[in-house]
Protein backbone atom coordinates (compact mmCIF):
# COMPACT_ATOMS: atom_id res chain seq x y z
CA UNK A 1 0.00 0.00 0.00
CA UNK A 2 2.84 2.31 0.47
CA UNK A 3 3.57 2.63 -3.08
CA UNK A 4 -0.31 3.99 -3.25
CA UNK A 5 -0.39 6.18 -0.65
CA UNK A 6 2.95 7.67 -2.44
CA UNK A 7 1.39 8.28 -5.72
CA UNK A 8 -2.36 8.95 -4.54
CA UNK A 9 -4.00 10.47 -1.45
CA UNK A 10 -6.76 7.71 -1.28
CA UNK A 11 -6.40 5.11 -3.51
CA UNK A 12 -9.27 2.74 -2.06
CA UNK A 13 -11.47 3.67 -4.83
CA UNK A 14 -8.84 3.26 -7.19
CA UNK A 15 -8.09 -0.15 -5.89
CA UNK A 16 -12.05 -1.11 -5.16
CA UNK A 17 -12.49 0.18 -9.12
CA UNK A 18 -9.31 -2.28 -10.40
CA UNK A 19 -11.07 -5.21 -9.16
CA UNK A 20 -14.58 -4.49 -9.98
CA UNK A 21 -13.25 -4.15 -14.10
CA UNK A 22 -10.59 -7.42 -13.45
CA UNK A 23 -7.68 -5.35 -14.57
CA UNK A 24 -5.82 -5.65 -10.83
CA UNK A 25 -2.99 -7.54 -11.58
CA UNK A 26 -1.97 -5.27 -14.75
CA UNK A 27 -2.71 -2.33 -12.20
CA UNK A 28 0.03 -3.79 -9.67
CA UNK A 29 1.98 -4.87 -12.68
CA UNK A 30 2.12 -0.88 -14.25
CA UNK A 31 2.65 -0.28 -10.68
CA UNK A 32 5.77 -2.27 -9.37
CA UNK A 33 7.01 -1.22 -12.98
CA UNK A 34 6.74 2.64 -12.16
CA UNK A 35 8.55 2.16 -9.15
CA UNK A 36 11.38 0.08 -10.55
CA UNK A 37 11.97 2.75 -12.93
CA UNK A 38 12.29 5.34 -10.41
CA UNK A 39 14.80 3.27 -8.13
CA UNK A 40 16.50 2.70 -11.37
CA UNK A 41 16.23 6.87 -12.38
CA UNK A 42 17.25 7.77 -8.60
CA UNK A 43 20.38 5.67 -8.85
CA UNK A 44 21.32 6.88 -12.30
CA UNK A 45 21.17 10.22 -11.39
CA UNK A 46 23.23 9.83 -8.29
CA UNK A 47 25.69 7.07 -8.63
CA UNK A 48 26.55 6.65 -12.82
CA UNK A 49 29.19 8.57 -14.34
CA UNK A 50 28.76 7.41 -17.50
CA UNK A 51 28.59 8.86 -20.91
CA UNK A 52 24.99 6.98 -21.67
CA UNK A 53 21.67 7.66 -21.44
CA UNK A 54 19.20 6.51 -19.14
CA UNK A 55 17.91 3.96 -21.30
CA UNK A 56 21.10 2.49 -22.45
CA UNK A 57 22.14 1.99 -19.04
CA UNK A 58 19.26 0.40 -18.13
CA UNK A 59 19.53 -2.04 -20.88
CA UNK A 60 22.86 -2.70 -20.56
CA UNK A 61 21.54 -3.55 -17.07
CA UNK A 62 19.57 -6.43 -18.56
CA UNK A 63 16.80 -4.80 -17.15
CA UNK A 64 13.60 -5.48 -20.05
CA UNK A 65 10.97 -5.12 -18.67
CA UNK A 66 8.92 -6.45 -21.79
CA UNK A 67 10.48 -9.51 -22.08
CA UNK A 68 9.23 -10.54 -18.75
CA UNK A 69 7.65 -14.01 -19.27
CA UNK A 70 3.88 -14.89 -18.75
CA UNK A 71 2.50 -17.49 -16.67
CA UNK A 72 0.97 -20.10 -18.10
CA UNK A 73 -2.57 -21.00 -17.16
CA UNK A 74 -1.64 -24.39 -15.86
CA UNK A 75 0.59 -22.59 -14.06
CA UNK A 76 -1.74 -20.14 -12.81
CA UNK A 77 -4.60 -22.74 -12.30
CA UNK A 78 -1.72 -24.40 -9.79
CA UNK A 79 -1.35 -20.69 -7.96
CA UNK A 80 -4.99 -20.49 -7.50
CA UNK A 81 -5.65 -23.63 -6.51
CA UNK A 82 -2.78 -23.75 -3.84
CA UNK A 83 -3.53 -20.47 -2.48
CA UNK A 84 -7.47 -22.10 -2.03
CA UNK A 85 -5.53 -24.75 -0.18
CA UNK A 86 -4.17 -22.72 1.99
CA UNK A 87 -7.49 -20.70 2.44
CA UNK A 88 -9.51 -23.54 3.50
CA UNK A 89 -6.78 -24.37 6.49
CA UNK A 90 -7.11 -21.35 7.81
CA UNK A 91 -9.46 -21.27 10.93
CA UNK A 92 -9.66 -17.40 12.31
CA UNK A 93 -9.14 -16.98 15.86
């Protein structure tokens, strides 16, 4: 939540509205993204001497963000399915 509260004052109708339309995990997604890119930014800024640009030091980093690989939906069918097993162990106190 911090990286909300950092970017918008109240982002529970943001959040509530990601869920209702399914688009959540792009939202996060876009979001961990952003912030990567502003670690990466803060660091260039204060620690490279180099004679590149931002974006060829980042991808001389290795750093792509697009070629990030999907899951699978066997693979997420095996997420969903363990997280339900840990769900239905769970006895609140």
């Amino acid at each position: 939540m911090d990286l909300l509260f950092k970017r918008y004052a109240s982002p529970f109708l943001l959040v509530d509205q990601m869920i209702l339309t399914g688009n959540f995990a792009v939202f996060v997604a876009k979001l961990v993204e952003l912030d990567t890119d502003e670690k990466l930014w803060q660091f260039f800024l204060h620690k490279v001497d180099e004679e590149k640009s931002f974006n060829d030091w980042k991808a001389s980093l290795g750093v792509d963000q697009q070629a990030e690989t999907q899951m699978s939906n066997d693979e997420i069918k095996a997420t969903v399915q363990s997280s339900f097993s840990i769900l239905n162990g769970y006895e609140p106190t």
